[in-house]
N, C-alpha and C. Protein backbone atom coordinates (compact mmCIF):
# COMPACT_ATOMS: atom_id res chain seq x y z
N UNK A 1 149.71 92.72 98.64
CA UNK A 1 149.63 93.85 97.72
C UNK A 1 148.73 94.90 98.38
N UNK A 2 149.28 96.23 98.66
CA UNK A 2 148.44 97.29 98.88
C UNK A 2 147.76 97.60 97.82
N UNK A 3 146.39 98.82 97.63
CA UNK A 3 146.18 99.49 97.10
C UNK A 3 145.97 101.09 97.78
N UNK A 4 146.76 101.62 96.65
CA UNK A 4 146.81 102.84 97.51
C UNK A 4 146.72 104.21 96.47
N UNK A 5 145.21 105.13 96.49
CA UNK A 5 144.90 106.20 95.91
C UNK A 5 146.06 107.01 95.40
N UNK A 6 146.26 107.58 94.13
CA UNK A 6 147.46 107.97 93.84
C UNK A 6 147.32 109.60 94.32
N UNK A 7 146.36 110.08 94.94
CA UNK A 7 146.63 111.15 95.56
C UNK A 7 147.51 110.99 97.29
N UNK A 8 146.75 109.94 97.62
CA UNK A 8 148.08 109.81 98.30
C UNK A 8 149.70 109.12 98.46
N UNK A 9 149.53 108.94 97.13
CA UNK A 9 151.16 108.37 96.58
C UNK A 9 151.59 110.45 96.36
N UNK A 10 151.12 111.12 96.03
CA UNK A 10 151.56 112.41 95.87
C UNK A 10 152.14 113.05 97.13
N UNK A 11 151.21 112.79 98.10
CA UNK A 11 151.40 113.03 99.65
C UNK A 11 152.67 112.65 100.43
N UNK A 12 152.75 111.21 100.39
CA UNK A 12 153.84 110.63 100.62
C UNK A 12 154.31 109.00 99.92
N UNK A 13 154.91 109.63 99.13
CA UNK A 13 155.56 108.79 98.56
C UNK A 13 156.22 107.50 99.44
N UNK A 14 156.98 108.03 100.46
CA UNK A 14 157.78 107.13 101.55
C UNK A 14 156.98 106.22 101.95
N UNK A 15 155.47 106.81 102.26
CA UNK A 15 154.29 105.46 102.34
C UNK A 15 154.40 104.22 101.63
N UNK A 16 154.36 104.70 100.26
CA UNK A 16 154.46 103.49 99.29
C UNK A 16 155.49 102.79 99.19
N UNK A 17 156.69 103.72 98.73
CA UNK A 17 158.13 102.86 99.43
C UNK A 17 158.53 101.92 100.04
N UNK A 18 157.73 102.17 101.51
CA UNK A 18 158.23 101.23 102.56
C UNK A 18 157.07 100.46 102.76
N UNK A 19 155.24 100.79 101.94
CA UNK A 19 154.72 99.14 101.63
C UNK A 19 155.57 98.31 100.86
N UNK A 20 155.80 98.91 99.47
CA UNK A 20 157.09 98.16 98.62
C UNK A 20 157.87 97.23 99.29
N UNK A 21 158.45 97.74 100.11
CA UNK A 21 159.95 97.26 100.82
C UNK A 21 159.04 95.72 101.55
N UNK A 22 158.00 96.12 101.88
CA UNK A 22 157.27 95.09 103.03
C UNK A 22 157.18 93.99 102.04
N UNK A 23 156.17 94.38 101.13
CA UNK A 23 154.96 93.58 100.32
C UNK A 23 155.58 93.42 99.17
N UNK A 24 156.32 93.85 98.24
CA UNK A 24 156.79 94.07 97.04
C UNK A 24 156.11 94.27 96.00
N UNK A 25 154.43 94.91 96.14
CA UNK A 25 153.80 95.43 95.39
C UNK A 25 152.97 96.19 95.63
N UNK A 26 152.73 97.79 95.10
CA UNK A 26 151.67 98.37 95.27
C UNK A 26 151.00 98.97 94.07
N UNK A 27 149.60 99.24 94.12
CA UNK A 27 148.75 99.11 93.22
C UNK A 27 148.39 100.92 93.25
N UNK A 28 148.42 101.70 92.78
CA UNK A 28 147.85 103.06 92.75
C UNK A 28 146.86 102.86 92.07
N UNK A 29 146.09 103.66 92.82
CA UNK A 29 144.52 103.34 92.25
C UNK A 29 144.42 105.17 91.87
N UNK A 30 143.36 105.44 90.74
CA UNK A 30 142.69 106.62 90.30
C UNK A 30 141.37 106.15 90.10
N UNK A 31 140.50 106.95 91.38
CA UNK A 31 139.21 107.14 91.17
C UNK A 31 138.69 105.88 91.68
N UNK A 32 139.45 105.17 92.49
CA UNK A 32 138.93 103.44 92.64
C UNK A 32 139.43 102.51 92.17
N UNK A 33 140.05 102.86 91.01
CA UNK A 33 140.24 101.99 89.83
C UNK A 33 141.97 101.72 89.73
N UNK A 34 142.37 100.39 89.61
CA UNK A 34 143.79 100.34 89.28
C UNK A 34 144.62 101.34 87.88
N UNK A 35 145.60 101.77 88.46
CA UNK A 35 146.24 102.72 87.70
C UNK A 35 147.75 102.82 87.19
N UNK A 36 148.44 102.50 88.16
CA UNK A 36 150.11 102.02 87.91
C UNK A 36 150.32 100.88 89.24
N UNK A 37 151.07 99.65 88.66
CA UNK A 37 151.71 98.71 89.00
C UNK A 37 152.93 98.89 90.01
N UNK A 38 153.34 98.85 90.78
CA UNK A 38 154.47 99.13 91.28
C UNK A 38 155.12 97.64 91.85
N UNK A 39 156.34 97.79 91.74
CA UNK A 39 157.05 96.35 92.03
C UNK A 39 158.53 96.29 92.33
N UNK A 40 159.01 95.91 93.37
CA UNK A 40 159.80 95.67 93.79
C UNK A 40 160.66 95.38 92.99
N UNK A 41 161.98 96.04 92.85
CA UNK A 41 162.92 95.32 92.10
C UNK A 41 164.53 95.68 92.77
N UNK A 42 165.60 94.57 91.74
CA UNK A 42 166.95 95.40 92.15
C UNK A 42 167.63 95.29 91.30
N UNK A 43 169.10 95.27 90.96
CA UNK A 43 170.13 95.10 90.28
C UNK A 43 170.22 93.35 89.54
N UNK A 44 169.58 93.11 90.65
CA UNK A 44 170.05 91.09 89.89
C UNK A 44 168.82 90.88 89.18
N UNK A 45 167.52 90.87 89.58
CA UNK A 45 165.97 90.68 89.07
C UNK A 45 165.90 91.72 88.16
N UNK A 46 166.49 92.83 87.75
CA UNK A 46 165.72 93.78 87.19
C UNK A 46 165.60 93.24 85.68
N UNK A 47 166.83 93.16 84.76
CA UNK A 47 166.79 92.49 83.36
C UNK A 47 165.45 91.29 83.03
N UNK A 48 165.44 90.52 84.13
CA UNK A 48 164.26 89.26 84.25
C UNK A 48 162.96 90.21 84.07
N UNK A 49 163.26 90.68 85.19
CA UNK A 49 161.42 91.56 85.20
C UNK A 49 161.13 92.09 83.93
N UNK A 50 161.85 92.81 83.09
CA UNK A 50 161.94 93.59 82.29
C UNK A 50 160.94 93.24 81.19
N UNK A 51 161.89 92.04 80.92
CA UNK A 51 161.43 90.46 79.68
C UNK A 51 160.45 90.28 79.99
N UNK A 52 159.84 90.01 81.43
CA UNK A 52 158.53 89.52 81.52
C UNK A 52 157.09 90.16 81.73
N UNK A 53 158.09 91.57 81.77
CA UNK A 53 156.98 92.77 81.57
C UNK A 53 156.48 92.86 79.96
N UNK A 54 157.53 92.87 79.21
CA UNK A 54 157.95 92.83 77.83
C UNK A 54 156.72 91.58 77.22
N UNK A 55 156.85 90.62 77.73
CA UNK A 55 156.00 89.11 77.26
C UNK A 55 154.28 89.56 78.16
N UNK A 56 154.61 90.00 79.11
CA UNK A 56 152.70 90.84 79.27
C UNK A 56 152.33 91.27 78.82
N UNK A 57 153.00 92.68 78.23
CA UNK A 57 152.50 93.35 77.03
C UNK A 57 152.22 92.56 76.15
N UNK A 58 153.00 92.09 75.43
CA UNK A 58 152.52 91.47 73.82
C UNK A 58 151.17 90.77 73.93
N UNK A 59 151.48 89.89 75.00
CA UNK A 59 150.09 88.92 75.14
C UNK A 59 148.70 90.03 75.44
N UNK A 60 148.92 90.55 76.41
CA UNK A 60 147.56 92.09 76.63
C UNK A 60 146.95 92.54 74.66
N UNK A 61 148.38 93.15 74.02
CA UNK A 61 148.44 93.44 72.56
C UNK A 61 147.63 92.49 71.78
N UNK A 62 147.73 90.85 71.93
CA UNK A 62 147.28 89.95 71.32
C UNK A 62 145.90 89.81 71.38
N UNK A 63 145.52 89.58 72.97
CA UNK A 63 143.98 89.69 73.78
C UNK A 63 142.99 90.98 73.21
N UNK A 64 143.83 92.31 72.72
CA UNK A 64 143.23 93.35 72.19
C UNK A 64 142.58 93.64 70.46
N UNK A 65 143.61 92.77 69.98
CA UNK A 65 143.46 92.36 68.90
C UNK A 65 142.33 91.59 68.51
N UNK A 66 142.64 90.52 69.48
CA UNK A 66 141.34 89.54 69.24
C UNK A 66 140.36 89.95 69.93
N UNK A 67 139.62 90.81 70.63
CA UNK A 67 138.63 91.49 70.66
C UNK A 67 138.07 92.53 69.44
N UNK A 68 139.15 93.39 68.93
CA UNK A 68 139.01 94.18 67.64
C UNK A 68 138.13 93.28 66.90
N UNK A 69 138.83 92.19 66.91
CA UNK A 69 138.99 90.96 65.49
C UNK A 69 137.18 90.45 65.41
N UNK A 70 136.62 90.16 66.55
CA UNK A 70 135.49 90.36 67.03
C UNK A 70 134.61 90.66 66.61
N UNK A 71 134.91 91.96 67.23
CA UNK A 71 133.48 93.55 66.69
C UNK A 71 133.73 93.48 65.65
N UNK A 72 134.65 93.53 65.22
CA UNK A 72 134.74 94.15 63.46
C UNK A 72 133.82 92.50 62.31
N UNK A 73 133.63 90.98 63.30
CA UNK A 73 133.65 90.50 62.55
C UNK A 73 134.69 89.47 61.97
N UNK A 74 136.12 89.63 62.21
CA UNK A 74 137.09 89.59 61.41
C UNK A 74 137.33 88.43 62.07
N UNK A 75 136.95 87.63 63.00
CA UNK A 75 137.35 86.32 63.94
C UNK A 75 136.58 85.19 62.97
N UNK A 76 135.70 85.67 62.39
CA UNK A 76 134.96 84.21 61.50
C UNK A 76 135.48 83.78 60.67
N UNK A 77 136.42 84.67 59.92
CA UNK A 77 137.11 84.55 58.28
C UNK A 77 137.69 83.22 58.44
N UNK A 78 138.11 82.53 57.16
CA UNK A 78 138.66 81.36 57.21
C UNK A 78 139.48 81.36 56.29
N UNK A 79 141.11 80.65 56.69
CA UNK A 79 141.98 80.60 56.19
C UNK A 79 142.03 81.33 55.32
N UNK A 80 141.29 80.94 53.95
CA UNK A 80 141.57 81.15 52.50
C UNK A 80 141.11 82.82 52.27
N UNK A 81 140.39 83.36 52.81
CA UNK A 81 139.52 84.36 52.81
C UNK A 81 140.81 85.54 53.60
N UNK A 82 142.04 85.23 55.04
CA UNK A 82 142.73 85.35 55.47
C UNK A 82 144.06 85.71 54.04
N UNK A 83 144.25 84.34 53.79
CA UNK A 83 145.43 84.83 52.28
C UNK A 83 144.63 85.38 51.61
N UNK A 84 143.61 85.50 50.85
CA UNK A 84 143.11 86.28 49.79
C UNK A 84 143.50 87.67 50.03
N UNK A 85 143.22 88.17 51.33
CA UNK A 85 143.37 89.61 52.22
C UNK A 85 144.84 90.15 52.30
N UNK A 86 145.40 89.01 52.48
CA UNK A 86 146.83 89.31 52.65
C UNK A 86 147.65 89.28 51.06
N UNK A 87 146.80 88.71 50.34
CA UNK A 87 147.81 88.59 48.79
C UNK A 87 147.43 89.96 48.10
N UNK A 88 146.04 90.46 48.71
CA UNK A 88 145.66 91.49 47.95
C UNK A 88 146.34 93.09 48.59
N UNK A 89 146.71 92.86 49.72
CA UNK A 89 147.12 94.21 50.55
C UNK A 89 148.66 94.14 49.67
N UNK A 90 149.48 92.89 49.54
CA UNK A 90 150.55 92.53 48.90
C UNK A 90 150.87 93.30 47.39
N UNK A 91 149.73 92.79 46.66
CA UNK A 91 150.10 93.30 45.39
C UNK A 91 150.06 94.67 45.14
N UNK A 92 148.98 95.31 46.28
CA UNK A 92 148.25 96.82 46.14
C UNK A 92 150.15 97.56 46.65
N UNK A 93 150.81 96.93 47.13
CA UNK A 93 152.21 97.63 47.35
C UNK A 93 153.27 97.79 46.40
């Protein structure tokens, strides 16, 4: 896996390309910092990748949640305290 400043992904693109083609992944970085994913793909892998891009997200979504869940507090609640919350958001509809 390269990493490679996305000012010079602006420069030359063909750079990254043909790490791609080598490595089948490059990392654009902004400011140091990872920024867009890049990944090799084609016609037969692409649908697969897609799904499993699809199943990263959610799980990232989940991991974010349960940090919220956290700070706010909201990770201690127990079960019953959980339905109480949910019967009451229920009826308020």
């Amino acid at each position: 896996m390269q990493l490679l400043p996305v000012q010079e992904f602006y420069k030359s693109p063909r750079t990254a390309i043909s790490s791609l083609s080598r490595k089948g992944k490059v990392v654009l970085t902004h400011r140091g910092k990872p920024s867009v994913f890049l990944i090799k793909t084609n016609s037969k892998n692409f649908e697969r990748l897609c799904e499993q891009l699809q199943q990263m997200e959610a799980l990232q979504a989940i991991d974010e949640m349960h940090e919220i869940s956290e700070k706010n507090g909201n990770s201690k609640m127990s079960l019953k305290e959980i339905n109480e919350l949910i019967a009451d958001v229920r009826k308020s509809k």
